[in-house]
PDB file of N, CA and C in Angstrom:
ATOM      1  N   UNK A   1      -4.300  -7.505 -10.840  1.00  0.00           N
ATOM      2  CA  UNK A   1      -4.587  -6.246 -11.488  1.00  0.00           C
ATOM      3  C   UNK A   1      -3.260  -5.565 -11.808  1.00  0.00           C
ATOM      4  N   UNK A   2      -3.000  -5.065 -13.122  1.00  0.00           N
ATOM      5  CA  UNK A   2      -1.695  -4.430 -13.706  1.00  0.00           C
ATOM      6  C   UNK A   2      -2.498  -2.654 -12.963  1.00  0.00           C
ATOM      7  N   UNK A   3      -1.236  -2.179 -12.261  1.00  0.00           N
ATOM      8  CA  UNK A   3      -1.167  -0.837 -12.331  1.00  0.00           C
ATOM      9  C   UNK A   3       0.053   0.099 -12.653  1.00  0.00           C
ATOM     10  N   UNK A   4      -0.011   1.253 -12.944  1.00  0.00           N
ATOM     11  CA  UNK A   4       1.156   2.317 -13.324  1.00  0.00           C
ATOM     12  C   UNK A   4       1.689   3.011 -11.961  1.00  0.00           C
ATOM     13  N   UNK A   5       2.544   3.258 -12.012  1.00  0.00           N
ATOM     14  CA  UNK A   5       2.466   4.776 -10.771  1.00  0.00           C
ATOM     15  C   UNK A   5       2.658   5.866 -11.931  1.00  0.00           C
ATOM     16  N   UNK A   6       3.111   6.752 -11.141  1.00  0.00           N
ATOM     17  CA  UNK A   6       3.312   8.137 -11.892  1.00  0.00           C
ATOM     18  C   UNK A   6       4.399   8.163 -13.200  1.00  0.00           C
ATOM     19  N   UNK A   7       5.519   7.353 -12.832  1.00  0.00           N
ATOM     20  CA  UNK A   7       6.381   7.447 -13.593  1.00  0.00           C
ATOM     21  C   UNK A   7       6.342   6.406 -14.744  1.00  0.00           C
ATOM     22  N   UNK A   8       4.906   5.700 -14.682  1.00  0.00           N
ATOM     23  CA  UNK A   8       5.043   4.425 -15.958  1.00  0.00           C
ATOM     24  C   UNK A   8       5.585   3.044 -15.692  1.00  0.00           C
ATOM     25  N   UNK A   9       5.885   2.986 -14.172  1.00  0.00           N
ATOM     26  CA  UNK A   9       6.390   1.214 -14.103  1.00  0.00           C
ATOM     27  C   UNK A   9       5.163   0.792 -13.519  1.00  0.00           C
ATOM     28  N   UNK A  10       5.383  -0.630 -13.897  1.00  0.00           N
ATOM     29  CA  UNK A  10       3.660  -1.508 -13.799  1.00  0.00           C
ATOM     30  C   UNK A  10       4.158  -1.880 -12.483  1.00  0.00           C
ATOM     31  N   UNK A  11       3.191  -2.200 -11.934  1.00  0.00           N
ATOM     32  CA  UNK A  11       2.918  -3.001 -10.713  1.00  0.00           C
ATOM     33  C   UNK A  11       2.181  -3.709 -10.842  1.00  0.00           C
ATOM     34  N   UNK A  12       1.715  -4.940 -10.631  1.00  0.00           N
ATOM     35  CA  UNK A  12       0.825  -6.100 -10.090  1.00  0.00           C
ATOM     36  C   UNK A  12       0.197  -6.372  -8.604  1.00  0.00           C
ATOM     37  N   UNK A  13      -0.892  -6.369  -8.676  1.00  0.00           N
ATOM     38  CA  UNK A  13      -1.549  -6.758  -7.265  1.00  0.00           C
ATOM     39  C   UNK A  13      -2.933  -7.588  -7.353  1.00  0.00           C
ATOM     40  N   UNK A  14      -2.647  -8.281  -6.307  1.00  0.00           N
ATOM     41  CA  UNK A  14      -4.244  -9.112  -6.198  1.00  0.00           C
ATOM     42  C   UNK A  14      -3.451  -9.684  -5.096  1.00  0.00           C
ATOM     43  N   UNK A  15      -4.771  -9.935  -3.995  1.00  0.00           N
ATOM     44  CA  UNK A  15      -4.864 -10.537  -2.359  1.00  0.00           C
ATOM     45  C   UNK A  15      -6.196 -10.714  -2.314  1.00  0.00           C
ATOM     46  N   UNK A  16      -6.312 -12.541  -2.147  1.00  0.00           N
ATOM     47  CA  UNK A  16      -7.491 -12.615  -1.480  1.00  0.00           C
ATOM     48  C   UNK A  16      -8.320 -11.494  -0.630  1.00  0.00           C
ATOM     49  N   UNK A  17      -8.017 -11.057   0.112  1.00  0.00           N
ATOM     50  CA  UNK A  17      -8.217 -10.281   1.147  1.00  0.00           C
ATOM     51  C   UNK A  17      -8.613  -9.134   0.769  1.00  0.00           C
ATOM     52  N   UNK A  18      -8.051  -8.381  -0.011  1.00  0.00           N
ATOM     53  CA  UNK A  18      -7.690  -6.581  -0.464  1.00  0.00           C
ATOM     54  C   UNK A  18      -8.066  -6.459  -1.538  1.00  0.00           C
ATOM     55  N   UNK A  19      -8.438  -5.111  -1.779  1.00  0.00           N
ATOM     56  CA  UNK A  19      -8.628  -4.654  -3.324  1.00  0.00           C
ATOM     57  C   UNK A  19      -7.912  -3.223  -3.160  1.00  0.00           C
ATOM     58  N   UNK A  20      -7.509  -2.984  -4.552  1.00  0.00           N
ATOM     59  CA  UNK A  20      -7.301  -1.995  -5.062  1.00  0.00           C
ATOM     60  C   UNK A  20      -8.280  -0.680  -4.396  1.00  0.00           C
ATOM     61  N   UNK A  21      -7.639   0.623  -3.324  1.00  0.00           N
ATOM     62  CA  UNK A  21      -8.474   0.913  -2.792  1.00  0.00           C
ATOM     63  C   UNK A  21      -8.950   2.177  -3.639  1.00  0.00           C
ATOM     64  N   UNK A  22      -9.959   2.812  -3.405  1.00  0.00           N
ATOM     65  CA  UNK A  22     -10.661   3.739  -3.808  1.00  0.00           C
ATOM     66  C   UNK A  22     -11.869   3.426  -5.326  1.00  0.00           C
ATOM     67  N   UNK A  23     -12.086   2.151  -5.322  1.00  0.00           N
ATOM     68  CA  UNK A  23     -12.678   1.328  -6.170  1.00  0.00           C
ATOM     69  C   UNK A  23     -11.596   1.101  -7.689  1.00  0.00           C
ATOM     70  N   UNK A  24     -10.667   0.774  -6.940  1.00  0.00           N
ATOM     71  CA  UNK A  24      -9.687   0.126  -8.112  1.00  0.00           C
ATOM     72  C   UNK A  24      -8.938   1.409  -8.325  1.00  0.00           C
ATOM     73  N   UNK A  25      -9.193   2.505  -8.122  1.00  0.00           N
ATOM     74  CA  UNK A  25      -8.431   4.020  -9.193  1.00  0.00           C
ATOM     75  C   UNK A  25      -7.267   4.556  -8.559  1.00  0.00           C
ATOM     76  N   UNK A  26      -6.871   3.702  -7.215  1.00  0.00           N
ATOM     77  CA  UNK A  26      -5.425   4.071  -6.634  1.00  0.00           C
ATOM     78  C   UNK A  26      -4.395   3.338  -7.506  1.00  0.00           C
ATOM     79  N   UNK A  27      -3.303   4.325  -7.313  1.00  0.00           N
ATOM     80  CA  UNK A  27      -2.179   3.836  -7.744  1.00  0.00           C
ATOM     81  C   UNK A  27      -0.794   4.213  -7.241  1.00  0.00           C
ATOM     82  N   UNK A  28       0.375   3.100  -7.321  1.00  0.00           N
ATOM     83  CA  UNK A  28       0.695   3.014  -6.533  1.00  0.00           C
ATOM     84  C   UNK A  28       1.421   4.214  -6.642  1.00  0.00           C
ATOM     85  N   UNK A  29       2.587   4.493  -5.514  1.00  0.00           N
ATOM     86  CA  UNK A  29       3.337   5.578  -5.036  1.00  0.00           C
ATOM     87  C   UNK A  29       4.675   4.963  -4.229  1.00  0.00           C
ATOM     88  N   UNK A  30       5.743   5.992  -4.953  1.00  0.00           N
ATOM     89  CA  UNK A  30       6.872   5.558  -4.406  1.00  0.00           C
ATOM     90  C   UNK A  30       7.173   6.664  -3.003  1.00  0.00           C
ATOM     91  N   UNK A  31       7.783   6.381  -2.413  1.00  0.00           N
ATOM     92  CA  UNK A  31       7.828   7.260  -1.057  1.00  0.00           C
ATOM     93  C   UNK A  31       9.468   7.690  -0.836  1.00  0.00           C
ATOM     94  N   UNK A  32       9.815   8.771   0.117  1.00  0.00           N
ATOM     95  CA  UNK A  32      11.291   8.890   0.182  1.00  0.00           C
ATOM     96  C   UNK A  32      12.155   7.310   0.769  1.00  0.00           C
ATOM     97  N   UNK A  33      10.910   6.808   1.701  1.00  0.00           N
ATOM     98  CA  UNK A  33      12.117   5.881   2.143  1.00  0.00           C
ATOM     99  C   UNK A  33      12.818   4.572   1.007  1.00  0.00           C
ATOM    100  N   UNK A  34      12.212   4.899  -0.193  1.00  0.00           N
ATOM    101  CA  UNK A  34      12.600   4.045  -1.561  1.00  0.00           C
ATOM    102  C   UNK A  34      11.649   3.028  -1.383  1.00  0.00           C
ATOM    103  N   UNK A  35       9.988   3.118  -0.756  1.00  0.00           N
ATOM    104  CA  UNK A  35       9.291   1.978  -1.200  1.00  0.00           C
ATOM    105  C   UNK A  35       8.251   2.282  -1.844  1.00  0.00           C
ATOM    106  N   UNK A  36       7.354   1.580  -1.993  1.00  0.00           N
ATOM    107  CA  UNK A  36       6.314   1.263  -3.038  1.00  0.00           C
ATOM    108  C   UNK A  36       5.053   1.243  -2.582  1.00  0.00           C
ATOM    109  N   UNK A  37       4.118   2.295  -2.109  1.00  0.00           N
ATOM    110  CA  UNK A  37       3.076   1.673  -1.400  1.00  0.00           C
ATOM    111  C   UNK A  37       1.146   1.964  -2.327  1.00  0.00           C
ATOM    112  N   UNK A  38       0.833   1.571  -2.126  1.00  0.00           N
ATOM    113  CA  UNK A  38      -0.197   1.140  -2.493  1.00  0.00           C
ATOM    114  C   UNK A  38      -1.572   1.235  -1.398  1.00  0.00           C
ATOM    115  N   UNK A  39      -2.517   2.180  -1.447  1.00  0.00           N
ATOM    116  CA  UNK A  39      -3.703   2.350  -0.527  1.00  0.00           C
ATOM    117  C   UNK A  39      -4.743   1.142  -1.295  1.00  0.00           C
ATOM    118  N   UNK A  40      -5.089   0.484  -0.287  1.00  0.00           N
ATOM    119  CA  UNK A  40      -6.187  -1.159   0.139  1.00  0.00           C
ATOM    120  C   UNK A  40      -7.169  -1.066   0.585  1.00  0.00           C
ATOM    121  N   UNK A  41      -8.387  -1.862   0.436  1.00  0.00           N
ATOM    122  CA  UNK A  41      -9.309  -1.973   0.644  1.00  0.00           C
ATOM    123  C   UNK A  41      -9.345  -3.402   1.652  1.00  0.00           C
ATOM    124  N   UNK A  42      -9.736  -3.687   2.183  1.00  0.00           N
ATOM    125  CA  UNK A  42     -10.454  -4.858   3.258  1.00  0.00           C
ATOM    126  C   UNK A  42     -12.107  -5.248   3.217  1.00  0.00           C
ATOM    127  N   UNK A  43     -12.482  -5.660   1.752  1.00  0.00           N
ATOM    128  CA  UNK A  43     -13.744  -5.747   2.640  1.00  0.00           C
ATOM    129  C   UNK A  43     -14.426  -6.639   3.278  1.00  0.00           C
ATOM    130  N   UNK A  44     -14.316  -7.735   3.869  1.00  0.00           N
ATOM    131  CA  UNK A  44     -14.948  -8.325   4.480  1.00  0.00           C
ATOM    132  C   UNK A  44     -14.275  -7.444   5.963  1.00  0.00           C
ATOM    133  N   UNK A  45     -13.573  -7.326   6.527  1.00  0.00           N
ATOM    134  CA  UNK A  45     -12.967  -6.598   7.716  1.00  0.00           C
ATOM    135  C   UNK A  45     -12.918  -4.692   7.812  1.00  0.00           C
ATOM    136  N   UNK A  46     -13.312  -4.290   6.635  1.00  0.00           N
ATOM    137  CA  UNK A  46     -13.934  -2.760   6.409  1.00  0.00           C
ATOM    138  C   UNK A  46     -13.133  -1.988   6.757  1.00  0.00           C
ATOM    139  N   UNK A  47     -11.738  -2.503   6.385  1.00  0.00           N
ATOM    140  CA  UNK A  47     -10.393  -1.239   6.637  1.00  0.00           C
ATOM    141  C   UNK A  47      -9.643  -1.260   5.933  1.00  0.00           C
ATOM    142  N   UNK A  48      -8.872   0.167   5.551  1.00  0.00           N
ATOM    143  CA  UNK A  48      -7.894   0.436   5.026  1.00  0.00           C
ATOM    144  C   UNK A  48      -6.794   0.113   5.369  1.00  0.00           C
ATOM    145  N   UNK A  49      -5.520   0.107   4.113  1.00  0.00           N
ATOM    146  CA  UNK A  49      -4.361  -0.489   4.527  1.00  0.00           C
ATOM    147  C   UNK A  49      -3.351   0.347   3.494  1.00  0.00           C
ATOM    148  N   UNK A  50      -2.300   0.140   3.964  1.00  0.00           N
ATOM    149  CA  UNK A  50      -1.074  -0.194   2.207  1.00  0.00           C
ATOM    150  C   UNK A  50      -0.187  -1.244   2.561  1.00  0.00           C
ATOM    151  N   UNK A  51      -0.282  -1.768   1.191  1.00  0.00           N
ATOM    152  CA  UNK A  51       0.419  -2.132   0.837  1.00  0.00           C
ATOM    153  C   UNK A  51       2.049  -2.118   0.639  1.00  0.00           C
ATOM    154  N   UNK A  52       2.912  -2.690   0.897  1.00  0.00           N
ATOM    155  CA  UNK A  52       4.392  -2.503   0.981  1.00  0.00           C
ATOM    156  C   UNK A  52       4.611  -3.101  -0.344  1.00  0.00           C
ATOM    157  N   UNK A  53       5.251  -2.720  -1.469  1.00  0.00           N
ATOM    158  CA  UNK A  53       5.560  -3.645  -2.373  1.00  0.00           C
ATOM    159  C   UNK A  53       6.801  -4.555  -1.917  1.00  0.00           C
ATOM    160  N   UNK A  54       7.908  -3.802  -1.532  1.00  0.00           N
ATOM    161  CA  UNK A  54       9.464  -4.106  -1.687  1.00  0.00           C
ATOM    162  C   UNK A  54       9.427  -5.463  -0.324  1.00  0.00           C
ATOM    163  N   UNK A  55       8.371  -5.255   0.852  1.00  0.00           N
ATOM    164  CA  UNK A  55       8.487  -5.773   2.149  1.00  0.00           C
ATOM    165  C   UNK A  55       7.360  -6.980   1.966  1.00  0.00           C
ATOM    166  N   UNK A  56       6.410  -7.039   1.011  1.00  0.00           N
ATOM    167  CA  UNK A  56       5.451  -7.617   0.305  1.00  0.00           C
ATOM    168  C   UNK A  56       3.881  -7.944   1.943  1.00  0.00           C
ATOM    169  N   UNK A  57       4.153  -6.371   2.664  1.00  0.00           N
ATOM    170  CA  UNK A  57       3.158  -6.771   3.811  1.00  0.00           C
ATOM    171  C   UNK A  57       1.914  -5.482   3.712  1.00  0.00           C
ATOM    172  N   UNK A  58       1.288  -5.992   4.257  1.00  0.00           N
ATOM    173  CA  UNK A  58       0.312  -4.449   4.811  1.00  0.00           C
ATOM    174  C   UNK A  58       0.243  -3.906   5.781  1.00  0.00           C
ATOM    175  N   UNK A  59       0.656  -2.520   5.981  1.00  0.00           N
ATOM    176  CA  UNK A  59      -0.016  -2.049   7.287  1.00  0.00           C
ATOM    177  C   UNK A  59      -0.741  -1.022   7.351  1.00  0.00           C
ATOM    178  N   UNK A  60      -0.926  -0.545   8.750  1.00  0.00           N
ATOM    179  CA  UNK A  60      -2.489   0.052   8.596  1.00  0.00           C
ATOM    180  C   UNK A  60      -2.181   1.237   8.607  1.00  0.00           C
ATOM    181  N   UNK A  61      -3.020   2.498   8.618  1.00  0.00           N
ATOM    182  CA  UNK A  61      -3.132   3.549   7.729  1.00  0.00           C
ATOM    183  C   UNK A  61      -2.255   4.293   8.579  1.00  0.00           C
ATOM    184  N   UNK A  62      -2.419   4.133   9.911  1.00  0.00           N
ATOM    185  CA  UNK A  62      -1.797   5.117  10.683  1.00  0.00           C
ATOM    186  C   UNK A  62      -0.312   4.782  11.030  1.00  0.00           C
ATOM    187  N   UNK A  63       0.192   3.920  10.306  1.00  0.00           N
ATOM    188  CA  UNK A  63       1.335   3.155  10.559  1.00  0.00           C
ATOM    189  C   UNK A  63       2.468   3.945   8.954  1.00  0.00           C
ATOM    190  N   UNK A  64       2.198   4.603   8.152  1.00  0.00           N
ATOM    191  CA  UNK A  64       2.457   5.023   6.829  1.00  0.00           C
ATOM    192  C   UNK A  64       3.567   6.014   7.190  1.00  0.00           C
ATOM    193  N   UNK A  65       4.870   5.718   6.497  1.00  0.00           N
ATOM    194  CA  UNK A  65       6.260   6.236   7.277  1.00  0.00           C
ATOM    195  C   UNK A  65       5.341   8.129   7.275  1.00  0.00           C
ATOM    196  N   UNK A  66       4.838   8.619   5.762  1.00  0.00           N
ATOM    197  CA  UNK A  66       4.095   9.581   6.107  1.00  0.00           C
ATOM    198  C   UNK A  66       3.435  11.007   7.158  1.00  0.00           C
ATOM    199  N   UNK A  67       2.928   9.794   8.214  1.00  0.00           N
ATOM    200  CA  UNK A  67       1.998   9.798   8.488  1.00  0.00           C
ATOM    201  C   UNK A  67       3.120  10.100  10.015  1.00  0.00           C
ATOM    202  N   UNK A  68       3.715   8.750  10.690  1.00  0.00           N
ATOM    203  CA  UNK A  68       4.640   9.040  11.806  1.00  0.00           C
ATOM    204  C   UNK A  68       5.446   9.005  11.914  1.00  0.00           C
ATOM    205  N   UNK A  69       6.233   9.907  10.362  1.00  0.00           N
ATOM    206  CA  UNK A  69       7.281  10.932  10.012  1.00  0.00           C
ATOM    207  C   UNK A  69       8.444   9.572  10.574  1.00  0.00           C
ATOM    208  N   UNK A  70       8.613   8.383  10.299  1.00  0.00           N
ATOM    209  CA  UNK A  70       9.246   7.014  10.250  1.00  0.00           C
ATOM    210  C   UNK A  70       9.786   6.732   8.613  1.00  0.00           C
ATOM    211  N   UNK A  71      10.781   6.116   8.356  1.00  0.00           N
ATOM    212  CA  UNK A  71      11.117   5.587   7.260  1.00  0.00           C
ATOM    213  C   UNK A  71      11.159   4.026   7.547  1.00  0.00           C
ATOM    214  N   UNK A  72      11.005   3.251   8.894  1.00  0.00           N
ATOM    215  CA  UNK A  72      10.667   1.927   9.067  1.00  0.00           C
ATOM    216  C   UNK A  72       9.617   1.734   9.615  1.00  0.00           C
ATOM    217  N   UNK A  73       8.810   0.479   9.857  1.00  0.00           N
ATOM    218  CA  UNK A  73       7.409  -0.006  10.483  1.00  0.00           C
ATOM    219  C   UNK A  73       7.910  -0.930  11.512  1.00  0.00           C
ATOM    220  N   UNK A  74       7.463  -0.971  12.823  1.00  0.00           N
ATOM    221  CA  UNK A  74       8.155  -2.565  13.111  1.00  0.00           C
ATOM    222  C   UNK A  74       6.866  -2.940  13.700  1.00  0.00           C
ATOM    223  N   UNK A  75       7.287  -3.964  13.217  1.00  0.00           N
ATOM    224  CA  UNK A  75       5.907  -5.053  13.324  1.00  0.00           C
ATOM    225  C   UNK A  75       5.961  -5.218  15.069  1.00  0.00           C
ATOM    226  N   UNK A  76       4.312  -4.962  15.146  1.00  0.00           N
ATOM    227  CA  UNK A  76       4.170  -5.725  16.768  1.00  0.00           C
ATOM    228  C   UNK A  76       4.124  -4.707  17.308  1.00  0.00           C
ATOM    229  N   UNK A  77       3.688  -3.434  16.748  1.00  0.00           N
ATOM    230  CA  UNK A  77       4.017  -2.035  17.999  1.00  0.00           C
ATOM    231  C   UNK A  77       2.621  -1.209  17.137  1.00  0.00           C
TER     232      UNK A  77
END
């Protein structure tokens, strides 16, 4: 699936796994820490995610630099 962010650069996404969350109408978002993230769908597993563009991973909602005021994720915690 081709998407825009705000400023007009395309992005590409498709994962077995994930969809485009909010029935396709998210798009992506750049963040201060200079990445690219993208809100996901799961449905066979019925959870939300984002997407990392630059790190090419997902993590889960409560993990969003955002969210626990972080500019890194580390995996395994």
């Amino acid at each position: 699936m081709k998407l825009k962010d705000t400023n007009g650069k395309e992005y590409t996404f498709w994962h077995e796994d994930y969809e485009v969350g909010c029935g396709g109408t998210e798009i992506p978002m750049n963040y201060l820490d200079g990445k690219t993230y993208l809100y996901v769908w799961n449905p066979s597993e019925k959870h939300y995610a984002y997407y990392v563009y630059q790190d090419d991973v997902f993590i889960p909602e409560n993990a969003a630099p955002w969210v626990t005021g972080a500019t890194t994720y580390t995996f395994g915690n």
